[in-house]
N, C-alpha and C. Protein backbone atom coordinates (compact mmCIF):
# COMPACT_ATOMS: atom_id res chain seq x y z
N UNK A 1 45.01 91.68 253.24
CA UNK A 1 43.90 90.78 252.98
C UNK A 1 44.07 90.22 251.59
N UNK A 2 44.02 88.60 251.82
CA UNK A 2 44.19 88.41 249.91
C UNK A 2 42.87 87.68 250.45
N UNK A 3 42.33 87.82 248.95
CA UNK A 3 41.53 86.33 248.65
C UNK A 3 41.75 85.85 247.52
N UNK A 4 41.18 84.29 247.66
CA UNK A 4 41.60 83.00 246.42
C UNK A 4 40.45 83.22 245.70
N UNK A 5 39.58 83.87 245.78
CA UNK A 5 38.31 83.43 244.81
C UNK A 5 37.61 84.73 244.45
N UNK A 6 36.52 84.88 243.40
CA UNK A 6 36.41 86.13 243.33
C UNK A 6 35.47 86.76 243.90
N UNK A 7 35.64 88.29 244.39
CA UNK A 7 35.03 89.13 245.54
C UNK A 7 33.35 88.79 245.22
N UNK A 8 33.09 88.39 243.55
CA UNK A 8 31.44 88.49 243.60
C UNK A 8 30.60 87.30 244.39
N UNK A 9 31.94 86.05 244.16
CA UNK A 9 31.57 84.86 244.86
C UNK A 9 31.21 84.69 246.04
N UNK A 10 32.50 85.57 246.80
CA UNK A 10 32.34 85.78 248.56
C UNK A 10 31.10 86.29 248.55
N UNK A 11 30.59 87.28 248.01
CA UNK A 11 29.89 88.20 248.57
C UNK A 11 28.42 87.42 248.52
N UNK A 12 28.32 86.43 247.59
CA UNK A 12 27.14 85.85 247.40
C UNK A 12 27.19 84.61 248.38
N UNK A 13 28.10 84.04 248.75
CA UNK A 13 28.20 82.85 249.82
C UNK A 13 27.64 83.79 250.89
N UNK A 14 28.43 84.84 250.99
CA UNK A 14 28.10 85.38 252.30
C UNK A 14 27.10 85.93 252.87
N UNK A 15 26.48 86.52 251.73
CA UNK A 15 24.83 86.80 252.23
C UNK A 15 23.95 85.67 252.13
N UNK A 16 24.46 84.18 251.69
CA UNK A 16 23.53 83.10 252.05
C UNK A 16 23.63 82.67 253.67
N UNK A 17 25.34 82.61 254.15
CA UNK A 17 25.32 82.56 255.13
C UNK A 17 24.51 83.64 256.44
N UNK A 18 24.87 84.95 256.24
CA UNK A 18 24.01 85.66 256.50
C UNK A 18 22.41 85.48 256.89
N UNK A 19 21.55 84.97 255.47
CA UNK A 19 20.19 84.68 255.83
C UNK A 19 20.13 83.36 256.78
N UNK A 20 20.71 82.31 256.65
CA UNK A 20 21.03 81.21 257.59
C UNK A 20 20.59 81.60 258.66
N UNK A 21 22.01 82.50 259.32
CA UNK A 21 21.60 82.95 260.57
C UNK A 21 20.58 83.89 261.06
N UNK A 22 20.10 84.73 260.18
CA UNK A 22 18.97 85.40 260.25
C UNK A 22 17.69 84.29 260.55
N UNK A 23 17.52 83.21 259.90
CA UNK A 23 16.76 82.12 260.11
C UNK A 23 16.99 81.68 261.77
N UNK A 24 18.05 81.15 262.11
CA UNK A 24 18.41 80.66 263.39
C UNK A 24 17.71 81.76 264.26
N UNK A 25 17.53 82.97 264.40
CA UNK A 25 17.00 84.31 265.41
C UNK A 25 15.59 83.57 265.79
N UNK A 26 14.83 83.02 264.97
CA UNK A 26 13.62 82.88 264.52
C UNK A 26 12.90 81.71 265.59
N UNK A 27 14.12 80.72 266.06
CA UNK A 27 14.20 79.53 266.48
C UNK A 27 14.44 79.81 267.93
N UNK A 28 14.00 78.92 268.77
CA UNK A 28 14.97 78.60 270.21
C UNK A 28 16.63 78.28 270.42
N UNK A 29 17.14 78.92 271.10
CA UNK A 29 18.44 78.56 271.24
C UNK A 29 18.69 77.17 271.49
N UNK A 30 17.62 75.95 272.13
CA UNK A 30 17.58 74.43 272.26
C UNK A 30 17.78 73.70 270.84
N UNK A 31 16.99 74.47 270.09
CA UNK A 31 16.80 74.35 268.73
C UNK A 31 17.53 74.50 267.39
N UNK A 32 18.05 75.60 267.88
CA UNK A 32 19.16 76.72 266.54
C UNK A 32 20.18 75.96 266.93
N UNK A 33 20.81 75.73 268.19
CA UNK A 33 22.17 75.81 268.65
C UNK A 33 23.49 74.73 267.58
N UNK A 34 22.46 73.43 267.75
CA UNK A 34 23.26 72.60 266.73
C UNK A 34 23.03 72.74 265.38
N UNK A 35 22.38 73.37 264.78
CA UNK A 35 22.16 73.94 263.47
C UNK A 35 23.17 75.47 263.57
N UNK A 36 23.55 76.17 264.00
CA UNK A 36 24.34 76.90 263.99
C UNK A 36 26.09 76.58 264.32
N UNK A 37 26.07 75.62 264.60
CA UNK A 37 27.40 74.90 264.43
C UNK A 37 27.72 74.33 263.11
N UNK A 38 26.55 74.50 262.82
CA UNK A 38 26.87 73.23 261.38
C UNK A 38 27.02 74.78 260.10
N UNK A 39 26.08 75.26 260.58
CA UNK A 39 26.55 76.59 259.40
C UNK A 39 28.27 77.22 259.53
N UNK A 40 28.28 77.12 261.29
CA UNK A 40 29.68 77.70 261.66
C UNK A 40 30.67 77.06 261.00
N UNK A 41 30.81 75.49 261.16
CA UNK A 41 31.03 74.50 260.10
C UNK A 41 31.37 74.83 258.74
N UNK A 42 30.63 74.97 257.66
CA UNK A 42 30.34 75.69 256.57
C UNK A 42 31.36 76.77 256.46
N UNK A 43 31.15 77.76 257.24
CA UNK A 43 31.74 79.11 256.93
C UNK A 43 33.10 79.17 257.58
N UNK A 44 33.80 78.39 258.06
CA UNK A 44 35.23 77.49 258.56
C UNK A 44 35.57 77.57 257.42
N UNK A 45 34.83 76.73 256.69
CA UNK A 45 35.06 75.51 255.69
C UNK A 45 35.90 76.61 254.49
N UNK A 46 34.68 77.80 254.51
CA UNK A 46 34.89 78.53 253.38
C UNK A 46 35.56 79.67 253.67
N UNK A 47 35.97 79.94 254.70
CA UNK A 47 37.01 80.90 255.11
C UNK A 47 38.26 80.46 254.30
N UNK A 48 38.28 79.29 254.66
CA UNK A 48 39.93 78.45 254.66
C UNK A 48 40.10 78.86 252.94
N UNK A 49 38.80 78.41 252.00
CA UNK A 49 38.53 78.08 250.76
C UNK A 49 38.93 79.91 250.25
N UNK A 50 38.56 80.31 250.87
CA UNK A 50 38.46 81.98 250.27
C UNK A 50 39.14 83.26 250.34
N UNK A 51 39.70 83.11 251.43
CA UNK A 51 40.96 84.59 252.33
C UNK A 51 42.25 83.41 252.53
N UNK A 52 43.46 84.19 252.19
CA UNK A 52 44.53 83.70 253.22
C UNK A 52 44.57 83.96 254.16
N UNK A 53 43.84 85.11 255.08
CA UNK A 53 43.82 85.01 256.22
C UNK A 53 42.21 84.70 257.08
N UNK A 54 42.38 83.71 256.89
CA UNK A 54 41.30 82.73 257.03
C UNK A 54 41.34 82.28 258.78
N UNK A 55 42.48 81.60 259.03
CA UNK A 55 42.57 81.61 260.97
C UNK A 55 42.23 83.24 261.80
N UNK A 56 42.35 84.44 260.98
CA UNK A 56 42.05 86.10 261.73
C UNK A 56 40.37 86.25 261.43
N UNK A 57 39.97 85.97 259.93
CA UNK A 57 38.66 86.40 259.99
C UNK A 57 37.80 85.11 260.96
N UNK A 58 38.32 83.57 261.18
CA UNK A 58 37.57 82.88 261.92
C UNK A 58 37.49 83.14 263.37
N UNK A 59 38.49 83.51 263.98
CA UNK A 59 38.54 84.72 264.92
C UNK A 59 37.57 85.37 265.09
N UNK A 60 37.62 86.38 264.43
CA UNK A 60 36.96 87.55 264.01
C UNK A 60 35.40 87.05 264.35
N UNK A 61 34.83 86.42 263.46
CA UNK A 61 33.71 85.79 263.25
C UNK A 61 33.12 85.08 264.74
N UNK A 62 33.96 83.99 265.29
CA UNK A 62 33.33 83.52 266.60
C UNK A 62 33.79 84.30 267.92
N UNK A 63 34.26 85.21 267.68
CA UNK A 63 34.38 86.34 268.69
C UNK A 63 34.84 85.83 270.05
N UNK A 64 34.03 86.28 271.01
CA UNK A 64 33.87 85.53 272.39
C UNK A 64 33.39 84.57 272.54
N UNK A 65 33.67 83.64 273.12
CA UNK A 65 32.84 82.21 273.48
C UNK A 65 32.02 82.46 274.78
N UNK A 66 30.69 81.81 275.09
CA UNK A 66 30.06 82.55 275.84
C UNK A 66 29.55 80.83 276.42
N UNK A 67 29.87 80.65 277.55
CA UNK A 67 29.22 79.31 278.12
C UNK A 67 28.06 79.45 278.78
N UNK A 68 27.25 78.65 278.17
CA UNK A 68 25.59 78.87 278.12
C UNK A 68 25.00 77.43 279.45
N UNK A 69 26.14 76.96 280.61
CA UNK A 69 25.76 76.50 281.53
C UNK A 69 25.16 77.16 282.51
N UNK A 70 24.47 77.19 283.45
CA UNK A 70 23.89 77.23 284.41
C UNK A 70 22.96 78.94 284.13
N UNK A 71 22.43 78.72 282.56
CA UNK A 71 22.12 79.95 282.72
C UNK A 71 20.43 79.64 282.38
N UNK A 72 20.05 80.37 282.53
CA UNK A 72 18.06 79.99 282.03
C UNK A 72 18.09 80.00 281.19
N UNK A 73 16.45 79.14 280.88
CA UNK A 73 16.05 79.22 279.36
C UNK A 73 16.25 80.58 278.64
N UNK A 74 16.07 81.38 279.27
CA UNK A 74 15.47 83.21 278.87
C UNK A 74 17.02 83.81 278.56
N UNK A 75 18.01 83.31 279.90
CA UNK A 75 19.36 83.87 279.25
C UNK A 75 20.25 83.64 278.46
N UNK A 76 19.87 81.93 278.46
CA UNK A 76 20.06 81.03 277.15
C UNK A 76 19.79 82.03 275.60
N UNK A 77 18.71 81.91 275.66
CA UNK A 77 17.70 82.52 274.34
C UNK A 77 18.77 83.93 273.88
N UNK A 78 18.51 85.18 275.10
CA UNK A 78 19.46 86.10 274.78
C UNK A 78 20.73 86.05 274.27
N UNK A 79 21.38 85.17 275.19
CA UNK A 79 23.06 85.19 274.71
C UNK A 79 22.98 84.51 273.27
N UNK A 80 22.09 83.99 272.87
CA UNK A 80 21.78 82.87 271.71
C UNK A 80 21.86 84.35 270.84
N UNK A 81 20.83 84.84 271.05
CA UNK A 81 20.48 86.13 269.82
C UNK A 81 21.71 87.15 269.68
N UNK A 82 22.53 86.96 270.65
CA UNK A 82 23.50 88.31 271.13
C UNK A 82 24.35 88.09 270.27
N UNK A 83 24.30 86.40 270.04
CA UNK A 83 25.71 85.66 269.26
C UNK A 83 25.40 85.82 267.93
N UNK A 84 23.98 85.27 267.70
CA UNK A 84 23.60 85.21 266.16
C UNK A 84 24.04 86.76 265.67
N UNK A 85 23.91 87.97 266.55
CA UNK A 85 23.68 88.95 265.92
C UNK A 85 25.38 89.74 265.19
N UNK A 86 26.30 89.30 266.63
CA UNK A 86 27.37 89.12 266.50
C UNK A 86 27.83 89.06 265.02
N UNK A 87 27.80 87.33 265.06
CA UNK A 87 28.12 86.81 263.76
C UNK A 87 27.78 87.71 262.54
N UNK A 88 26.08 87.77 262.49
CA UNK A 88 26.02 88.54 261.12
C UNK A 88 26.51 89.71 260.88
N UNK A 89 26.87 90.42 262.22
CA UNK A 89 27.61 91.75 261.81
C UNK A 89 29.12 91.78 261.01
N UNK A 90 29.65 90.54 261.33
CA UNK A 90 31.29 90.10 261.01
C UNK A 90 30.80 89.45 259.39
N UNK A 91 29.57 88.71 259.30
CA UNK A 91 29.24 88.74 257.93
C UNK A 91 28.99 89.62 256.88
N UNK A 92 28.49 90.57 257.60
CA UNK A 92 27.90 91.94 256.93
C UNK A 92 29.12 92.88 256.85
N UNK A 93 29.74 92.85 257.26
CA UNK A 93 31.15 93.41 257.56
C UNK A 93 32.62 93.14 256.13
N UNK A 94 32.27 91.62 256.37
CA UNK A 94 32.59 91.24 254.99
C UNK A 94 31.96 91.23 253.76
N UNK A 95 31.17 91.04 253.35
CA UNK A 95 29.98 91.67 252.52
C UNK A 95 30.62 92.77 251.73
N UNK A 96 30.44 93.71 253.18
CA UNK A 96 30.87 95.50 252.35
C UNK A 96 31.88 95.70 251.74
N UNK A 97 33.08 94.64 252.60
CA UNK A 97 34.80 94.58 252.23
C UNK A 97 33.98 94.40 251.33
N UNK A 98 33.68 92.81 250.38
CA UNK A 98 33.96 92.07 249.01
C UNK A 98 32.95 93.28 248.29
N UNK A 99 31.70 93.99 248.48
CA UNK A 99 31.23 94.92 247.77
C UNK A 99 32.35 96.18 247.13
N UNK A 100 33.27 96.83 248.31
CA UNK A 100 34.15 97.48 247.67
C UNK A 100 35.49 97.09 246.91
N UNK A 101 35.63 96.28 247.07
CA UNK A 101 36.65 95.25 246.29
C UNK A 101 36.11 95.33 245.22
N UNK A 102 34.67 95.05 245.16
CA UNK A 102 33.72 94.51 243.16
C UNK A 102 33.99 96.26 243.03
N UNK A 103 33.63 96.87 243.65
CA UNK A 103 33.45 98.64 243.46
C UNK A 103 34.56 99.19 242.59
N UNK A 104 35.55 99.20 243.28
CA UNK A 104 37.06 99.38 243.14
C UNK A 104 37.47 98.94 242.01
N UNK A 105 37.39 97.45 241.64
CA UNK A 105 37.64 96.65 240.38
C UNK A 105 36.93 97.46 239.05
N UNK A 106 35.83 97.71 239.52
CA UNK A 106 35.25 98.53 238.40
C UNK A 106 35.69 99.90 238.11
N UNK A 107 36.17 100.29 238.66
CA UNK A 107 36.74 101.88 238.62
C UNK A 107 37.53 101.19 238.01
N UNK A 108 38.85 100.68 238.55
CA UNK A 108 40.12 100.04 238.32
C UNK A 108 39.49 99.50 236.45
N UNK A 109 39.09 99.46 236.27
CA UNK A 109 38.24 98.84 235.08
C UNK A 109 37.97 99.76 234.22
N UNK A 110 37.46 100.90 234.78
CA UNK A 110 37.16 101.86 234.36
C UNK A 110 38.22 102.99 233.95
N UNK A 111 39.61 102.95 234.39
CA UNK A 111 40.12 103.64 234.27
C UNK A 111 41.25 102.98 232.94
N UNK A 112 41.25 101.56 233.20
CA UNK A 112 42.20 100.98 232.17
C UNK A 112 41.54 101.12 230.87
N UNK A 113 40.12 101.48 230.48
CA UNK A 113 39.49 101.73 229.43
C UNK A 113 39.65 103.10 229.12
N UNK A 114 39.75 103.97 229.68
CA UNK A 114 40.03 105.02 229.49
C UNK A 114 41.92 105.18 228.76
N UNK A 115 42.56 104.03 229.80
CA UNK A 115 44.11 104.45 229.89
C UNK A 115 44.04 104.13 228.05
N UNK A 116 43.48 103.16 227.27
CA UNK A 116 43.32 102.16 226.35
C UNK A 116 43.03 103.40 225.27
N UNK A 117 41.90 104.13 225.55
CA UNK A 117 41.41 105.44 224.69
C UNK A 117 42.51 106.27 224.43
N UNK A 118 43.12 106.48 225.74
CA UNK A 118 44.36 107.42 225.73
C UNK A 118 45.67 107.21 224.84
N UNK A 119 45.80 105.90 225.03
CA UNK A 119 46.93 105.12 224.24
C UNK A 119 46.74 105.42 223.13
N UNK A 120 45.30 105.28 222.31
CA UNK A 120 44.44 105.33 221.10
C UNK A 120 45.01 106.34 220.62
N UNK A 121 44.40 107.42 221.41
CA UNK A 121 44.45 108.32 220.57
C UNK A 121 45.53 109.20 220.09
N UNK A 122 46.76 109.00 221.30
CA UNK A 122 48.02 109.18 220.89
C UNK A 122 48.78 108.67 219.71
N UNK A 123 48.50 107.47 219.55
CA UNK A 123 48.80 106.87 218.23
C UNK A 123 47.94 107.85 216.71
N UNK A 124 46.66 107.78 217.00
CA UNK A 124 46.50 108.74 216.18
C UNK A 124 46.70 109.56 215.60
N UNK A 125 47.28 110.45 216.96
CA UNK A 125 47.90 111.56 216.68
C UNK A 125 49.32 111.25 216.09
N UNK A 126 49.77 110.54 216.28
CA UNK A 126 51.17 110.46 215.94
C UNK A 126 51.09 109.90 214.32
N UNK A 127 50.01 109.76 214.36
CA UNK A 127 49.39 108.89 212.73
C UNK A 127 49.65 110.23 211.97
N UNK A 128 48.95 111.00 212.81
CA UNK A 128 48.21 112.33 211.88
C UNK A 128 49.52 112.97 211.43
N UNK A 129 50.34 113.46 213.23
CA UNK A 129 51.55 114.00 212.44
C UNK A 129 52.64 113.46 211.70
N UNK A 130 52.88 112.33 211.39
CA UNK A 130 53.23 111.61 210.26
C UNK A 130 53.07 112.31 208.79
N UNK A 131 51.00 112.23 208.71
CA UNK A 131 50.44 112.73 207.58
C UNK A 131 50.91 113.54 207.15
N UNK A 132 51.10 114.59 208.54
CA UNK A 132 51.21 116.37 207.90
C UNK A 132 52.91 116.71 207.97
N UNK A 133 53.55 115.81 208.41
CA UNK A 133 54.70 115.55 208.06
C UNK A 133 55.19 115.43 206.50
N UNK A 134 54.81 113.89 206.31
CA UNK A 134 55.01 113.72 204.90
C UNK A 134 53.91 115.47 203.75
N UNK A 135 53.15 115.47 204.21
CA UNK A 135 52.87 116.49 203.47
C UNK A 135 53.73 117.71 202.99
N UNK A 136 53.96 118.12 204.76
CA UNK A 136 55.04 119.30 204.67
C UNK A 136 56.11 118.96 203.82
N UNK A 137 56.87 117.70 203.89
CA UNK A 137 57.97 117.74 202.70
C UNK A 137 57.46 117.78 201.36
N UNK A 138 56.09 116.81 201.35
CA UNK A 138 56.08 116.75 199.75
C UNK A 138 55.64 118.54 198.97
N UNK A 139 55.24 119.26 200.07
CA UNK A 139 55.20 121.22 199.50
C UNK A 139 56.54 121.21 199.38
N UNK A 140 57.77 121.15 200.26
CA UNK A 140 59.09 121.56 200.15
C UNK A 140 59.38 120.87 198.98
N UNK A 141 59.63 119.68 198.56
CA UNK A 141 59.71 119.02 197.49
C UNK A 141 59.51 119.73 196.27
N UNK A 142 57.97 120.28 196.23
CA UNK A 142 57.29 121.29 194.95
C UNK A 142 58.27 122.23 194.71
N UNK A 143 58.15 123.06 196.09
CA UNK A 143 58.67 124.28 196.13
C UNK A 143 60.29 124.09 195.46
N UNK A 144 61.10 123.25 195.47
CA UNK A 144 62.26 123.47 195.23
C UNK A 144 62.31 122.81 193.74
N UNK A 145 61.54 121.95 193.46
CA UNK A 145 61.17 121.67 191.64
C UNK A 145 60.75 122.78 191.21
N UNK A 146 60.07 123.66 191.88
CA UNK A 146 59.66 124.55 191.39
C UNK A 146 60.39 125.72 190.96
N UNK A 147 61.07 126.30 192.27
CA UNK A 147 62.47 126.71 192.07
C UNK A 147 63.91 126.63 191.05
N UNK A 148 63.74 124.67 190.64
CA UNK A 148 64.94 124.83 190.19
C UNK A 148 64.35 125.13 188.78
N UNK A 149 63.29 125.19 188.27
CA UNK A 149 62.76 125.12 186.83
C UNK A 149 62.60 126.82 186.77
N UNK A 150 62.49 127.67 187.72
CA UNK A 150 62.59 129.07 187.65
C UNK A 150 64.10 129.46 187.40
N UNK A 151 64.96 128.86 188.24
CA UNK A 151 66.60 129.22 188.15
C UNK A 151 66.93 128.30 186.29
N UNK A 152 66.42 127.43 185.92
CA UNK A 152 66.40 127.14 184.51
C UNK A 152 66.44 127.88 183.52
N UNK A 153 64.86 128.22 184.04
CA UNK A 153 64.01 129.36 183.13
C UNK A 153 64.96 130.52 182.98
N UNK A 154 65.30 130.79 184.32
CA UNK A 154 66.50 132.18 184.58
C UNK A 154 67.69 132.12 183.72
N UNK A 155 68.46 130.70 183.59
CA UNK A 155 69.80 130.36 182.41
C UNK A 155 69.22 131.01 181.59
N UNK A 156 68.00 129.97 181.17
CA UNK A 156 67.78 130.33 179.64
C UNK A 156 67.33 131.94 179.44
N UNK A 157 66.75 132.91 180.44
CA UNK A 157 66.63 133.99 180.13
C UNK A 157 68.03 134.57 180.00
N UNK A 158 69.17 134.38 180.60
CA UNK A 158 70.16 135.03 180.94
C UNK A 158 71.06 134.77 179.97
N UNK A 159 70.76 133.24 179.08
CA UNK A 159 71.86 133.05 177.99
C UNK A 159 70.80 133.42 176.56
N UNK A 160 69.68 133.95 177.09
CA UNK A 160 68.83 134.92 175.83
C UNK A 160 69.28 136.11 175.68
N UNK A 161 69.64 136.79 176.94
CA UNK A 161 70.05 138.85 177.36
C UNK A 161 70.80 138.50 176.94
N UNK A 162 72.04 137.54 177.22
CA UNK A 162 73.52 137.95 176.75
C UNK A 162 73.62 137.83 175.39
N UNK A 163 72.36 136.67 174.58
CA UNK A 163 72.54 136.97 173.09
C UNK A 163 72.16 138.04 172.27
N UNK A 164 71.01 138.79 172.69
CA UNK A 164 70.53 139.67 172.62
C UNK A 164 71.53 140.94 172.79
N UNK A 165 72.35 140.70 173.55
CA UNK A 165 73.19 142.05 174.28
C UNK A 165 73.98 141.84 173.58
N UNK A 166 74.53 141.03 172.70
CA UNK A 166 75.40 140.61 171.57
C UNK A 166 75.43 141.21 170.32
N UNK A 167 73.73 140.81 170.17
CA UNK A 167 73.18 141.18 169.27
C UNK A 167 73.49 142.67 168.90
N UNK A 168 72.70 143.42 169.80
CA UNK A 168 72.77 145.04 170.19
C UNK A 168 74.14 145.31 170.12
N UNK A 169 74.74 144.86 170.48
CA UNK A 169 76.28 145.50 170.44
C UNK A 169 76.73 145.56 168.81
N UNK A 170 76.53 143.95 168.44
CA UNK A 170 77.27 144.30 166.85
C UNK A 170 76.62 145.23 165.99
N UNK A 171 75.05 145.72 166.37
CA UNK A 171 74.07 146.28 165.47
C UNK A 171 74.55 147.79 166.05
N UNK A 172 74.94 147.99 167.44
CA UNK A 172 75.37 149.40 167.70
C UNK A 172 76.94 149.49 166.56
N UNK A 173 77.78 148.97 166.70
CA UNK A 173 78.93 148.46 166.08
C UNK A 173 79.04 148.85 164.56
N UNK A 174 77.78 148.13 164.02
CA UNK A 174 77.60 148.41 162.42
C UNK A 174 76.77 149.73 161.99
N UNK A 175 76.20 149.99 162.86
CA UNK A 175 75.24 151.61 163.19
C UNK A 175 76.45 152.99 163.04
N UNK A 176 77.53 152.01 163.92
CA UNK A 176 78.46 153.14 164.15
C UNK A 176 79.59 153.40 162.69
N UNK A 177 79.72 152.29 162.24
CA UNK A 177 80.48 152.27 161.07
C UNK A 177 79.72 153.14 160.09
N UNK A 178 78.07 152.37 159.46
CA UNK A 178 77.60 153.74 158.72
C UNK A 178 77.99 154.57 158.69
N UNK A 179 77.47 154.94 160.39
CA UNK A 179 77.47 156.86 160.70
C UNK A 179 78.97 156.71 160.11
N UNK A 180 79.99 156.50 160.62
CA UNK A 180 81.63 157.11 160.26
C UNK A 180 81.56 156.69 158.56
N UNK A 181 81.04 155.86 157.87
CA UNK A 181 81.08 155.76 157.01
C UNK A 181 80.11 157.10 155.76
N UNK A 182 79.03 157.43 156.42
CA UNK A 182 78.22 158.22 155.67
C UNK A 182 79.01 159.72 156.24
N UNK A 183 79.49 159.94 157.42
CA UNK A 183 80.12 161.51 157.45
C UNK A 183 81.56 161.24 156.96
N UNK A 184 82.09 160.38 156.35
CA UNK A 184 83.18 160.53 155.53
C UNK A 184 82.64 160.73 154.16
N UNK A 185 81.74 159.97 153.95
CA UNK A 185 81.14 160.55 152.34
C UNK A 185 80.69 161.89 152.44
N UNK A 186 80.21 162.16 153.40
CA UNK A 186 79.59 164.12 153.76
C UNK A 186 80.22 164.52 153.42
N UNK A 187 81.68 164.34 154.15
CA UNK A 187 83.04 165.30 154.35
C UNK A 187 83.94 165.43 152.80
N UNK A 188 83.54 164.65 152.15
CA UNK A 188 83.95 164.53 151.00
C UNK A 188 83.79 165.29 150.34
């Protein structure tokens, strides 16, 4: 089923057509008969205008043809109402189609707003972990400035011990000379 126009349009032609014939019930079949051609007319018109398959639903719509010769006023009247009633059911019929079509669209509507949120918020997220991305390096970053100014700190402690341990050595060194120097004066 395609249609050319949109489902809210049909649906509003169609319940005008609809009351039409609801009007025609009201009337004599002597009366309605050529006024119900002319609506039939009409809704031809707008089949063609509205579905591509426009020759199945006109089908559809005039159903059986029912020849209203040699029959009474009274069976006249009936087959008259049998038809009108016909029709509006194939109207009402379409109706519900173009109602779930508008239905559907809205879900369908409803879900691409959602799909839209979803998209959203993925980006977000991908925003965020970016953030905590760049964060995480700029700690690693610290951490290893931080580091190299400790391994610095560490030279300079380490070329302090070894002066120090220098130190101590020549002062053990000259400590030791005394001593050999003062127990040679003892020994004297």
């Amino acid at each position: 089923m395609g249609i050319k126009i949109k489902p809210e349009v049909i649906s509003e032609k169609v319940e005008g057509y609809i009351k039409q014939l609801e009007e025609l019930k009201k009337i004599s079949y002597s009366q309605g008969n050529d006024k119900m051609y002319s609506v039939d007319a009409n809704i031809k018109s707008f089949l063609i205008v509205a579905f591509d398959d426009f020759k199945e639903r006109n089908r559809d719509y005039h159903g059986i043809a029912i020849a209203f010769s040699g029959m009474s006023p009274q069976q006249e009247q009936e087959f008259y109402i049998i038809d009108l009633n016909s029709r509006i059911r194939t109207l009402k019929a379409w109706k519900g189609e173009m109602e779930l079509i508008i239905e559907t669209s809205k879900d369908s509507s409803k879900i691409e707003g959602i799909k839209e949120q979803i998209v959203e918020k993925e980006l977000e997220s991908k925003r965020r972990e970016k953030v905590v991305e760049t964060k995480f390096y700029g700690a690693v970053m610290e951490l290893l400035d931080l580091q190299r100014n400790m391994l610095k700190d560490k030279e300079g402690n380490t070329k302090s011990l070894i002066t120090l341990q220098k130190v101590v050595q020549e002062l053990k060194e000259k400590v030791n000379r005394i001593l050999k120097e003062v127990a040679q004066t003892v020994s004297k």
